[in-house]
Protein backbone atom coordinates (compact mmCIF):
# COMPACT_ATOMS: atom_id res chain seq x y z
CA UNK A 1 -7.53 -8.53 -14.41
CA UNK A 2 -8.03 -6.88 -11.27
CA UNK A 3 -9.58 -3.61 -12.65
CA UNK A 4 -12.01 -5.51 -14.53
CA UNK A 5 -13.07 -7.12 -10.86
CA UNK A 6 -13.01 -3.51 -9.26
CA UNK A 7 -15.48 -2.10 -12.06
CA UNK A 8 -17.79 -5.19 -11.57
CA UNK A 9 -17.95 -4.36 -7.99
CA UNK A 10 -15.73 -7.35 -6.26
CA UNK A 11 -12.82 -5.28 -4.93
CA UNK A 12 -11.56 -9.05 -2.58
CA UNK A 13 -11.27 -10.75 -5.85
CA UNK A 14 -9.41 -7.70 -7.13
CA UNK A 15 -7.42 -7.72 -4.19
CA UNK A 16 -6.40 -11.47 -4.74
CA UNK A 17 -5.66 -11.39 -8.32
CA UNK A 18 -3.32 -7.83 -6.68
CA UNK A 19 -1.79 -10.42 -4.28
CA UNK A 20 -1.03 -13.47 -6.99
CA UNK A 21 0.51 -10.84 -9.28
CA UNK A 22 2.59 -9.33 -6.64
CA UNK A 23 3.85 -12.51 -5.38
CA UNK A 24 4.53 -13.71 -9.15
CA UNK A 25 6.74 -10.12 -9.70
CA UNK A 26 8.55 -10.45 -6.28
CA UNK A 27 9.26 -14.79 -7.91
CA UNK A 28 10.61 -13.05 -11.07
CA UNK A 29 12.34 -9.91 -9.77
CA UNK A 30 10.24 -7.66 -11.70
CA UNK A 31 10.67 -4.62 -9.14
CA UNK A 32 8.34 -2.16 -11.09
CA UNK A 33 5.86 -4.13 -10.97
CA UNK A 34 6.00 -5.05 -7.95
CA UNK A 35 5.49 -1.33 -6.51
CA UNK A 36 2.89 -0.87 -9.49
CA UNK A 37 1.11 -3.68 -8.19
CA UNK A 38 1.43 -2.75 -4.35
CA UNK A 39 0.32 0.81 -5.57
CA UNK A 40 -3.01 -1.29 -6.70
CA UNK A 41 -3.12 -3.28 -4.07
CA UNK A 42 -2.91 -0.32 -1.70
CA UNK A 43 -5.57 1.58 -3.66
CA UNK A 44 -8.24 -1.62 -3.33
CA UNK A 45 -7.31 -1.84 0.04
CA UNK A 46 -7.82 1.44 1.27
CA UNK A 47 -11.32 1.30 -0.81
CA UNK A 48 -12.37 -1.67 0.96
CA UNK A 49 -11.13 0.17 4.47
CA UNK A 50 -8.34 -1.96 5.62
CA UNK A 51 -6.46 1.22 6.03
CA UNK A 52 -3.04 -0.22 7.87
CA UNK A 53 -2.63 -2.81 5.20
CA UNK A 54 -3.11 -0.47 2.44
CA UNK A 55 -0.61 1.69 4.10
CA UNK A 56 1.88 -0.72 4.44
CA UNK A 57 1.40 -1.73 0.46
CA UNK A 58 1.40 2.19 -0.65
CA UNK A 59 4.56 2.71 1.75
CA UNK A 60 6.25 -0.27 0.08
CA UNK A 61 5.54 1.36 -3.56
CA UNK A 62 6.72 4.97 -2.48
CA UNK A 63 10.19 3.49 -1.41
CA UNK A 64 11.00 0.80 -4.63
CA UNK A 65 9.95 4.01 -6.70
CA UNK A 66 12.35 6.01 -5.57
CA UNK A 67 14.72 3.49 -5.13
CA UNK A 68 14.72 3.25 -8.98
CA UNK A 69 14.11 6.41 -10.20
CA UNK A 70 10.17 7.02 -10.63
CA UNK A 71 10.08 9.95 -8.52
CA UNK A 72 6.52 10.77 -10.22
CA UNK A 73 5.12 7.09 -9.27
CA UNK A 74 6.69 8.14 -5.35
CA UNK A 75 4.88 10.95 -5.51
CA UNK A 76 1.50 9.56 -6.26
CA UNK A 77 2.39 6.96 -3.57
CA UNK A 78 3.09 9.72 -1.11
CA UNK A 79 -0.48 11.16 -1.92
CA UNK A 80 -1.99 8.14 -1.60
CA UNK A 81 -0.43 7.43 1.62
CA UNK A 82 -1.83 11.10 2.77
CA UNK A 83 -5.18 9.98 1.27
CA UNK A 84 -5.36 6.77 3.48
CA UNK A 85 -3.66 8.34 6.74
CA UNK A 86 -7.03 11.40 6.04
CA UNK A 87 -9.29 8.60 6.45
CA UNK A 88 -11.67 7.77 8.95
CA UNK A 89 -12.04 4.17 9.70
């Protein structure tokens, strides 16, 4: 899977295996895995410096986990996003 690309050093393909997943849970409904995967997605992103894209992903997982009730998972979001908004392009 995708953490298997990050730790062999290919954060895109990790970031396209985030994307196919994320469009497969959004096809199925599966709303915790979608923000799981955006929360990914945000994280590779933000590694990679495409820091309004990986905003937009972690901001996406901070709402659906509050939305349902994983106010620990929208808290890490809510770091992250303060993580990516600290960084320098």
């Amino acid at each position: 899977g995708a953490a298997y690309y990050n730790d062999l050093g290919d954060p895109r393909r990790a970031i396209e295996y985030y994307e196919q997943d994320l469009k497969i849970a959004h096809e199925i409904g599966d709303v915790m895995r979608a923000a799981t995967t955006s929360f990914n997605l945000a994280v590779a992103l933000a590694n990679q410096g495409q820091r309004s894209e990986a905003l937009h992903r972690a901001e996406y997982a901070a709402q659906i986990f509050a939305q349902i009730g994983h106010a620990q998972y929208a808290q890490q979001a809510q770091q992250l996003i303060a993580q990516i908004r600290g960084k320098k392009e």
